[in-house]
C-alpha atoms as a PDB file:
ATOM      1  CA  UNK A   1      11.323  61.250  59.130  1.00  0.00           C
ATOM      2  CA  UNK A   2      14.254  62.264  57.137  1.00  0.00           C
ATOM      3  CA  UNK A   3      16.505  62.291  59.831  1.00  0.00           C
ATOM      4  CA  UNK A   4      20.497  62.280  59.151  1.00  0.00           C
ATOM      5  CA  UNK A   5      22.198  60.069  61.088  1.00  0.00           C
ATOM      6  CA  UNK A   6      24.310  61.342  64.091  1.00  0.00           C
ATOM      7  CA  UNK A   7      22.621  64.487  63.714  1.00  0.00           C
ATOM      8  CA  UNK A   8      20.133  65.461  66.826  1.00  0.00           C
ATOM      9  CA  UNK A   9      16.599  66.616  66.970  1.00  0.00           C
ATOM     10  CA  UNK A  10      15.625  69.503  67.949  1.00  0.00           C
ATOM     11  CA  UNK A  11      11.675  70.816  69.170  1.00  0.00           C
ATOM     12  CA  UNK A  12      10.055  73.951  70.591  1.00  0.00           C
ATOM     13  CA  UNK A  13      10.371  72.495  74.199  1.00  0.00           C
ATOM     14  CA  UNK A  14      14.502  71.926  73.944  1.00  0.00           C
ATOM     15  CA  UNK A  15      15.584  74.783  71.609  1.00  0.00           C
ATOM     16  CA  UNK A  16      16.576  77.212  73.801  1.00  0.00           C
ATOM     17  CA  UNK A  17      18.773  74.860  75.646  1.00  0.00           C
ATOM     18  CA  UNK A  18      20.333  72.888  72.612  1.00  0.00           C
ATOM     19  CA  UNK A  19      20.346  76.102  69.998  1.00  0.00           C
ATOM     20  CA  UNK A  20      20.010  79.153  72.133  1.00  0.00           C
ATOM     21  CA  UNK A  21      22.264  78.133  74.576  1.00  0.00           C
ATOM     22  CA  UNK A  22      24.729  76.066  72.838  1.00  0.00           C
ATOM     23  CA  UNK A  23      28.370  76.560  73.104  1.00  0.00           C
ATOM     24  CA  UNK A  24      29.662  75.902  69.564  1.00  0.00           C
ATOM     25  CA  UNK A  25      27.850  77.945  65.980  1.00  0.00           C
ATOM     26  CA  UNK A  26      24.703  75.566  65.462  1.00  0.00           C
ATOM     27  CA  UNK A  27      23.034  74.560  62.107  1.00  0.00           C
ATOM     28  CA  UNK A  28      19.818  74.083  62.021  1.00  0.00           C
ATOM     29  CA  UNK A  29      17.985  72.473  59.433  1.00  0.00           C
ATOM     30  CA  UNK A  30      13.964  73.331  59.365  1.00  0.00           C
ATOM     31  CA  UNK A  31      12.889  69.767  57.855  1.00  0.00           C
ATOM     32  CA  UNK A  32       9.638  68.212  56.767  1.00  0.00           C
ATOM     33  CA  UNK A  33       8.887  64.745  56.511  1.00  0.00           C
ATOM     34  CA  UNK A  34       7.192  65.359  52.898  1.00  0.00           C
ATOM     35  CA  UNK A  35      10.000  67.477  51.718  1.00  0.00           C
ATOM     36  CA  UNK A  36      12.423  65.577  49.264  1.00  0.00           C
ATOM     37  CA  UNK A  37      15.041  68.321  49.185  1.00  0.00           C
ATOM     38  CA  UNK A  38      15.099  67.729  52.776  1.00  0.00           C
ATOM     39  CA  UNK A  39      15.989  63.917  51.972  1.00  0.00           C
ATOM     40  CA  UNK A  40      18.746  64.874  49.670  1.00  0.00           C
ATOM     41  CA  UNK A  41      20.324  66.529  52.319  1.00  0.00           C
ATOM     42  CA  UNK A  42      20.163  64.418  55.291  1.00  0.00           C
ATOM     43  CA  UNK A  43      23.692  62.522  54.170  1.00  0.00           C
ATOM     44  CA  UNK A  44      25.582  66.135  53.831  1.00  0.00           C
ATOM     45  CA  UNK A  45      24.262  66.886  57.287  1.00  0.00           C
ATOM     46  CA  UNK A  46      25.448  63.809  58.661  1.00  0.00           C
ATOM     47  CA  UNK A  47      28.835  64.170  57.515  1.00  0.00           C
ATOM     48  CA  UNK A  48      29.086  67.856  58.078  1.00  0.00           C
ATOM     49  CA  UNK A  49      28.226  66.779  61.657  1.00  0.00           C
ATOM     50  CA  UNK A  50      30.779  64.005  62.057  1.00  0.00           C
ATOM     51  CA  UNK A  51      33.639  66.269  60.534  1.00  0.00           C
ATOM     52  CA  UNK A  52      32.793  69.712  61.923  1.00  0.00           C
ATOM     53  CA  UNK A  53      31.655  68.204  65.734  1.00  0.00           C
ATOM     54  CA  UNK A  54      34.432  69.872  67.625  1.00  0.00           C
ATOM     55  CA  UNK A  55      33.303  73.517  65.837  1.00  0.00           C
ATOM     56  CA  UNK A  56      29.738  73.038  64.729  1.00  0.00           C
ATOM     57  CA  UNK A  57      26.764  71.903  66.285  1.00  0.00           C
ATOM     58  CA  UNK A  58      24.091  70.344  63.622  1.00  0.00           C
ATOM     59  CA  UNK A  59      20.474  69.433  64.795  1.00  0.00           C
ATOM     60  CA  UNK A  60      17.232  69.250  62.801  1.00  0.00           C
ATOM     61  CA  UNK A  61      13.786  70.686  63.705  1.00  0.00           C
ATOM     62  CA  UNK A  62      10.607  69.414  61.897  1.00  0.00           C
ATOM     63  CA  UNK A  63       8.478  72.139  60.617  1.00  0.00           C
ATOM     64  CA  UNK A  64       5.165  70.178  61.144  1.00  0.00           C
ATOM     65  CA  UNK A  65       5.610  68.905  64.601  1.00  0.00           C
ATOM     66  CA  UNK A  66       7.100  72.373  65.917  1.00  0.00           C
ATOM     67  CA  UNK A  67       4.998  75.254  64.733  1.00  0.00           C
ATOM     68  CA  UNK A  68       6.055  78.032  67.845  1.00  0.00           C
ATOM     69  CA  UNK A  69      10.438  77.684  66.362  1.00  0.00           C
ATOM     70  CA  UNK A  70       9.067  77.657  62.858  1.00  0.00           C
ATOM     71  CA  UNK A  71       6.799  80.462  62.833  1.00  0.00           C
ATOM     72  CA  UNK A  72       9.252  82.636  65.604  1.00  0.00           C
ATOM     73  CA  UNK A  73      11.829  82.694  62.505  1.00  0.00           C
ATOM     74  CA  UNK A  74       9.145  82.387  59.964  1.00  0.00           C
ATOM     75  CA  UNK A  75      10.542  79.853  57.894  1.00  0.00           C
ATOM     76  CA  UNK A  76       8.228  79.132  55.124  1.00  0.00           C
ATOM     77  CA  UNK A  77      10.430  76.740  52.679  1.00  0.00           C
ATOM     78  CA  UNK A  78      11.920  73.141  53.254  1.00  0.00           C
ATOM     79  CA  UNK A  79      14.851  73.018  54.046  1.00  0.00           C
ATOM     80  CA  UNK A  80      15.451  76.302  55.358  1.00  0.00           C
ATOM     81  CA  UNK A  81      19.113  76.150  57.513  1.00  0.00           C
ATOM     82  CA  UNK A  82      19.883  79.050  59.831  1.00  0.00           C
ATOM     83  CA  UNK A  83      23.034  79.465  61.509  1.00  0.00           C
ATOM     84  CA  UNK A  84      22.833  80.415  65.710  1.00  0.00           C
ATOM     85  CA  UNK A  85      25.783  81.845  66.826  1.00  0.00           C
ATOM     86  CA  UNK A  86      25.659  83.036  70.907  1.00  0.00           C
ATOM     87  CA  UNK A  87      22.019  82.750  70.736  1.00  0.00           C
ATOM     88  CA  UNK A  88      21.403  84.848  67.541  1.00  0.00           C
ATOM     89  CA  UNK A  89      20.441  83.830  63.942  1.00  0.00           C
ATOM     90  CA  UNK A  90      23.690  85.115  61.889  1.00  0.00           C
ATOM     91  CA  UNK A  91      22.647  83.274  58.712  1.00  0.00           C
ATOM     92  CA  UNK A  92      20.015  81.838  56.406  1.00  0.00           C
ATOM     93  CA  UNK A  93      19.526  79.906  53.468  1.00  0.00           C
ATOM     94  CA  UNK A  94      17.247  78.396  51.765  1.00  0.00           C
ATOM     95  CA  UNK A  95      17.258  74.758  49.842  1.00  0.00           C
ATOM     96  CA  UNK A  96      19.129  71.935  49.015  1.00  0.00           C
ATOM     97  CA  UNK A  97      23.037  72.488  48.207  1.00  0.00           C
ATOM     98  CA  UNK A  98      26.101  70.037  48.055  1.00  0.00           C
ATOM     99  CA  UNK A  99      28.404  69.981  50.858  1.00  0.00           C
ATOM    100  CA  UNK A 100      30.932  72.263  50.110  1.00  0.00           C
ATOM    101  CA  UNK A 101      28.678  74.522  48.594  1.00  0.00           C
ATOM    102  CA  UNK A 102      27.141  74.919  52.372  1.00  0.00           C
ATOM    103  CA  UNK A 103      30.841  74.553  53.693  1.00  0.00           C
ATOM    104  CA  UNK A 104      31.704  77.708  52.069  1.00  0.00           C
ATOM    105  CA  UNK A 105      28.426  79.580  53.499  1.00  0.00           C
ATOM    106  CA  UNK A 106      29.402  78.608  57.201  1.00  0.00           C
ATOM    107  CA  UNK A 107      33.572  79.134  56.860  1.00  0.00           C
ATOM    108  CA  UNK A 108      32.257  82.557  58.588  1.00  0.00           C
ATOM    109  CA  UNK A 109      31.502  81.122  61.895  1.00  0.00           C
ATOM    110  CA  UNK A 110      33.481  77.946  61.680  1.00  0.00           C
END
């Protein structure tokens, strides 16, 4: 799994308590095991988690082991990150980008 380090996983059972109900704007990558853009990005993640933990919340959900969250916001490319903000997608975008390339796309909620 292409997980980032310090950066939690997310699945159909917990993501209406972690992402839904979250306190803090969440990012949420849509991640495949197979997917090397997804790779690429899993060190950006980690530090955009570590630096942004006391306004962002950053958690990964993979596509192939959660079909109901991946089809319910029918994400069909790797990575796909949406932004949750009180419960609500506010944002998506899709691919790979450098950090402050995807810094600049969340200053809105941050």
């Amino acid at each position: 799994m292409s997980m980032a380090t310090g950066v939690a996983e997310v699945t159909d059972e917990d993501f209406e308590a972690e992402v839904i109900g979250a306190e803090l704007p969440v990012l949420v990558e849509f991640t495949a095991d197979w997917c090397p853009p997804c790779r690429q990005m899993a060190p950006v993640l980690s530090a955009l988690a570590a630096e942004e933990a006391d306004r962002l919340k950053v958690v990964q959900l993979n596509v192939d082991n959660n079909p109901l969250t991946t089809n319910a916001y029918r994400v069909l490319s790797m990575p796909t990150f949406m932004v949750f903000q009180g419960g609500e997608p506010v944002r998506s975008m899709v691919g790979a980008r450098p950090k402050r390339r995807l810094l600049a796309e969340l200053s809105e909620v941050l």
